[in-house]
Protein backbone atom coordinates (compact mmCIF):
# COMPACT_ATOMS: atom_id res chain seq x y z
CA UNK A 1 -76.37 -23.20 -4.12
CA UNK A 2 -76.15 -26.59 -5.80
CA UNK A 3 -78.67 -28.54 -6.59
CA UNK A 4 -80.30 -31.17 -5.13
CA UNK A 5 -78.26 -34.77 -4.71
CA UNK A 6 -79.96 -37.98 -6.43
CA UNK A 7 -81.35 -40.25 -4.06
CA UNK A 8 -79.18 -43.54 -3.44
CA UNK A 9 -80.17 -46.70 -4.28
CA UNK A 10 -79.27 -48.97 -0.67
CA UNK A 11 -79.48 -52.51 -1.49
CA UNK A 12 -81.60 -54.48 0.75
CA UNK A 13 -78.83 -55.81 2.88
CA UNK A 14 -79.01 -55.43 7.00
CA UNK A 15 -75.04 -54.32 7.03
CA UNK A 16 -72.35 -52.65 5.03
CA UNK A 17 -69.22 -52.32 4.92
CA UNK A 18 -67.26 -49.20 4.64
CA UNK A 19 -66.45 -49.61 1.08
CA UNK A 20 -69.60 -50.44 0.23
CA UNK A 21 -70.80 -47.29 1.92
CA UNK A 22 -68.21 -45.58 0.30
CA UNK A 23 -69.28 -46.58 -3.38
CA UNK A 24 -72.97 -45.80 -2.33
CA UNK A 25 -72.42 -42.60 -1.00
CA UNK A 26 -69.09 -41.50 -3.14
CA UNK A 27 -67.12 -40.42 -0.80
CA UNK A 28 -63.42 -41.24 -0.13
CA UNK A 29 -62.81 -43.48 2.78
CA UNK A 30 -60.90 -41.08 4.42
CA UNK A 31 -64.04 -38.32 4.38
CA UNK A 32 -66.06 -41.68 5.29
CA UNK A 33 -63.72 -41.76 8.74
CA UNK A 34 -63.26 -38.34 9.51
CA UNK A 35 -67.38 -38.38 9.95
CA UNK A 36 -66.78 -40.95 12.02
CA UNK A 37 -64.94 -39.18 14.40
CA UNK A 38 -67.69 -36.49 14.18
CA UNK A 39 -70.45 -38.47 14.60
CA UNK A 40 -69.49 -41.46 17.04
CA UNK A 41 -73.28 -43.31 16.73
CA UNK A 42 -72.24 -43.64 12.96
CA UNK A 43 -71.38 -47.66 12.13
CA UNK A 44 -70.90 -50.28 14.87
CA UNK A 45 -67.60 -52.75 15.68
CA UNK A 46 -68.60 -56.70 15.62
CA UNK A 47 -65.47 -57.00 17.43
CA UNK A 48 -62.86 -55.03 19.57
CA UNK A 49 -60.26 -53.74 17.06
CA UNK A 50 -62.26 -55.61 13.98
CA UNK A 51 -63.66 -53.57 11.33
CA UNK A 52 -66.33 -51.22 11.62
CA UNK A 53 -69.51 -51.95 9.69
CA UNK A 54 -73.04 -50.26 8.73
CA UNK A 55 -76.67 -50.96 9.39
CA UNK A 56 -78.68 -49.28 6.52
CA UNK A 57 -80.03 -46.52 9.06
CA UNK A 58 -75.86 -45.57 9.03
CA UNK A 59 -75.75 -45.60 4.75
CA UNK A 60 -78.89 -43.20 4.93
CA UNK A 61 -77.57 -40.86 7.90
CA UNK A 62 -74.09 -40.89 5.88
CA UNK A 63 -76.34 -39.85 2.86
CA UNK A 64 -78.09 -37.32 4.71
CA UNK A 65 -74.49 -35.67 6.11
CA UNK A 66 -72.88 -35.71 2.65
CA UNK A 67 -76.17 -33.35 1.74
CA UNK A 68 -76.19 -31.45 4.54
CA UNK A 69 -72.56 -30.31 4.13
CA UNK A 70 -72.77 -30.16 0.15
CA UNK A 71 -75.92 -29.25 -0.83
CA UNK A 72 -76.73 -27.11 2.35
CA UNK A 73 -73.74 -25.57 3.21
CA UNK A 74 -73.66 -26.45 6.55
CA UNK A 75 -70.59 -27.14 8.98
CA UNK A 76 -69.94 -30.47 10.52
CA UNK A 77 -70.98 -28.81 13.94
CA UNK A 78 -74.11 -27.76 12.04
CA UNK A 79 -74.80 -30.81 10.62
CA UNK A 80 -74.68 -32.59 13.86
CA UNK A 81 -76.86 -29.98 15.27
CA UNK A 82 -79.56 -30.70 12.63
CA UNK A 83 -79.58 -34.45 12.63
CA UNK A 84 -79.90 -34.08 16.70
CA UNK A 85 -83.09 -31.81 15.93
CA UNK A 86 -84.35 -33.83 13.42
CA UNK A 87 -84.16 -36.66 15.65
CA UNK A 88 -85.82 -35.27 18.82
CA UNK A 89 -89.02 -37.17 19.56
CA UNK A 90 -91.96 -35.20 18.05
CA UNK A 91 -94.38 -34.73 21.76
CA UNK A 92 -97.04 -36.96 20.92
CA UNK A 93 -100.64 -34.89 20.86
CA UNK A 94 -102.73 -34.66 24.30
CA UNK A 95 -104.99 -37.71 23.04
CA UNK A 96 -101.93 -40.19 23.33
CA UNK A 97 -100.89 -38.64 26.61
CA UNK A 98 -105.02 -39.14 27.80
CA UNK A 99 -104.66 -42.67 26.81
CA UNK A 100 -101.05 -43.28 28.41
CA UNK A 101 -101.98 -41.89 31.80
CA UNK A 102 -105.32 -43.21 32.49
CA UNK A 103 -108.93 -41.53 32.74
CA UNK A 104 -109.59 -38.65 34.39
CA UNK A 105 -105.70 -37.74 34.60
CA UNK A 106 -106.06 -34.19 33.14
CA UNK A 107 -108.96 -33.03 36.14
CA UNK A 108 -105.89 -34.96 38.50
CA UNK A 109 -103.07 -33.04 37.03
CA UNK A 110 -104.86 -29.62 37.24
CA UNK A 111 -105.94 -30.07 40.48
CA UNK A 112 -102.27 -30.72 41.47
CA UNK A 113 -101.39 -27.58 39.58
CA UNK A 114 -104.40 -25.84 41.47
CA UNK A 115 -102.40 -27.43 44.80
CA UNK A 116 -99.26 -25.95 43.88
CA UNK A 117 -100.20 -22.68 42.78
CA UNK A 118 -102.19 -22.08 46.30
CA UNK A 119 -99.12 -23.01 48.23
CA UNK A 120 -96.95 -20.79 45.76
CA UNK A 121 -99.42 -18.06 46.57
CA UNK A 122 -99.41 -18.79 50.78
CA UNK A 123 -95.35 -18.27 50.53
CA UNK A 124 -95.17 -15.65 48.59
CA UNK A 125 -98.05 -13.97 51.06
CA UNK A 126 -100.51 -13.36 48.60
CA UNK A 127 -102.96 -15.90 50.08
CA UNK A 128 -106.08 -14.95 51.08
CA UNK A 129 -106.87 -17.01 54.09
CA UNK A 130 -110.39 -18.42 52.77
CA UNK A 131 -108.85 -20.10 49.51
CA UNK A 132 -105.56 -22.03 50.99
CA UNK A 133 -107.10 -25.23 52.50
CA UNK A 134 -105.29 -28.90 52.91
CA UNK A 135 -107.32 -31.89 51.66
CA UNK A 136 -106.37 -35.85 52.34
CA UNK A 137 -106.32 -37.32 48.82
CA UNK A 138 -109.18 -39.91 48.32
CA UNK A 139 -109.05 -43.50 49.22
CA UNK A 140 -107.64 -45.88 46.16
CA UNK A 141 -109.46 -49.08 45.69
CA UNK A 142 -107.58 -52.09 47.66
CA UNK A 143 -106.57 -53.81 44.57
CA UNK A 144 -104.61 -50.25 43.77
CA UNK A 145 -103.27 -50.68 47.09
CA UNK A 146 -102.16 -54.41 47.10
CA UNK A 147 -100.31 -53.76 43.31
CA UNK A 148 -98.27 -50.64 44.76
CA UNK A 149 -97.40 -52.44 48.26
CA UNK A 150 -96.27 -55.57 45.74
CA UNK A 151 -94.59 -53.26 43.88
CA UNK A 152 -92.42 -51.49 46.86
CA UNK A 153 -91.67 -55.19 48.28
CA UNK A 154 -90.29 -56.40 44.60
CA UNK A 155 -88.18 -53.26 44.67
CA UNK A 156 -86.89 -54.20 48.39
CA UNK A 157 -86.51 -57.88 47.35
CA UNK A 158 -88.82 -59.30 49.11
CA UNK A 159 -91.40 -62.23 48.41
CA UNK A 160 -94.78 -60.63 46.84
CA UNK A 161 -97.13 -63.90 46.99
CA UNK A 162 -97.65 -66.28 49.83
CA UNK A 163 -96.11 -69.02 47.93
CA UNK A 164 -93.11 -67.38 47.37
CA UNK A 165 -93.57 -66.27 51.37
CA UNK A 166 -93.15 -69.84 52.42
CA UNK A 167 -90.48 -70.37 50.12
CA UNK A 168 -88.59 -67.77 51.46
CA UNK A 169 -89.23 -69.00 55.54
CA UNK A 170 -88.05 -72.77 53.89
CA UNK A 171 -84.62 -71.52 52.75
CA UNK A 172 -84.68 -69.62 55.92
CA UNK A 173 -85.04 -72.49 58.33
C-alpha cells in the first residue's frame, strides 16, 4: 500500500476555484470533474451556467477522496460510502437527550414503553387479565395547556392573542 499523503496547506480563503483546487490537491481538472459527477454536494454554482467554485469544506473533502482512492484503495462507490459514514451524526450520549427532552422524560418514555408492551401482550393473548389496565394521563398545568392550544391555532392561522383577536374581527367588519 502507499504511504500516507502530506497534508495540504488550504489558504485561508472562504472559496476556490477549480484551478486553485486543482493545484492544491494535484489533480487534473478533468479527475477534478469526473468527482464531480460522483459526488454532486462537491463545489457550488454562483450562477446558472457560471463556473463552479469551492468553499474550503469542498478543498478538504476533495483531499480526503484523492486519499481514499490512492492511498486506500477504495472505489469511487466506496469512497462515497465512507464519507456518508463518516458523516452520519454521532447519537449524542443519554445526558444530552435528558437535557433536550425535559425532566423526568426517561420514567415518561418507559412508562409508554410499559403501555405498549401490555397492549402488545393483550393482542397477542398473552395478557393476564390483572396486569392490562387503561389509565387517563395526568392533568398538564394550564399554562402547558394555553402554549399547545396557541400552538394548534398558529398552525390553523388563526389569531393567538386578544389583540391580534380584535384585529382580525376589524379587517373582518
Amino acid at each position: 500500500m502507499a504511504a500516507k499523503s502530506a497534508p495540504i496547506a488550504i489558504p485561508k480563503r472562504s472559496l476556490f476555484k477549480g484551478v486553485e483546487v486543482c493545484e492544491l490537491v494535484k489533480v487534473q481538472p478533468y479527475v477534478l470533474r469526473s468527482w464531480e459527477a460522483e459526488f454532486p454536494k462537491l463545489g457550488i454554482t454562483k450562477s446558472p451556467g457560471g463556473p463552479r467554485v469551492y468553499r474550503r469544506a469542498d478543498v478538504e473533502q476533495v483531499a480526503r477522496i484523492k486519499h481514499l482512492l490512492l492511498v486506500e484503495g477504495l472505489t469511487l462507490a466506496g469512497a462515497r460510502r465512507r464519507l456518508e459514514e463518516e458523516s452520519t451524526p454521532v447519537a449524542p450520549n443519554s445526558a444530552v437527550i435528558d437535557e433536550l427532552i425535559g425532566e423526568n422524560a426517561r420514567e415518561r418514555l418507559t412508562e409508554v414503553k410499559r403501555g405498549l408492551q401490555s397492549l402488545l401482550d393483550l393482542l397477542s393473548g398473552r395478557h393476564s387479565g390483572s396486569e392490562f389496565r387503561l389509565e387517563p394521563l395526568p392533568a398538564r398545568p394550564a399554562a402547558s395547556r394555553a402554549a399547545t392550544v396557541n400552538r394548534a391555532k398558529a398552525a390553523r392561522g388563526k389569531p393567538t392573542s386578544a389583540r391580534h383577536a380584535a384585529a382580525s374581527r376589524r379587517k373582518r367588519a
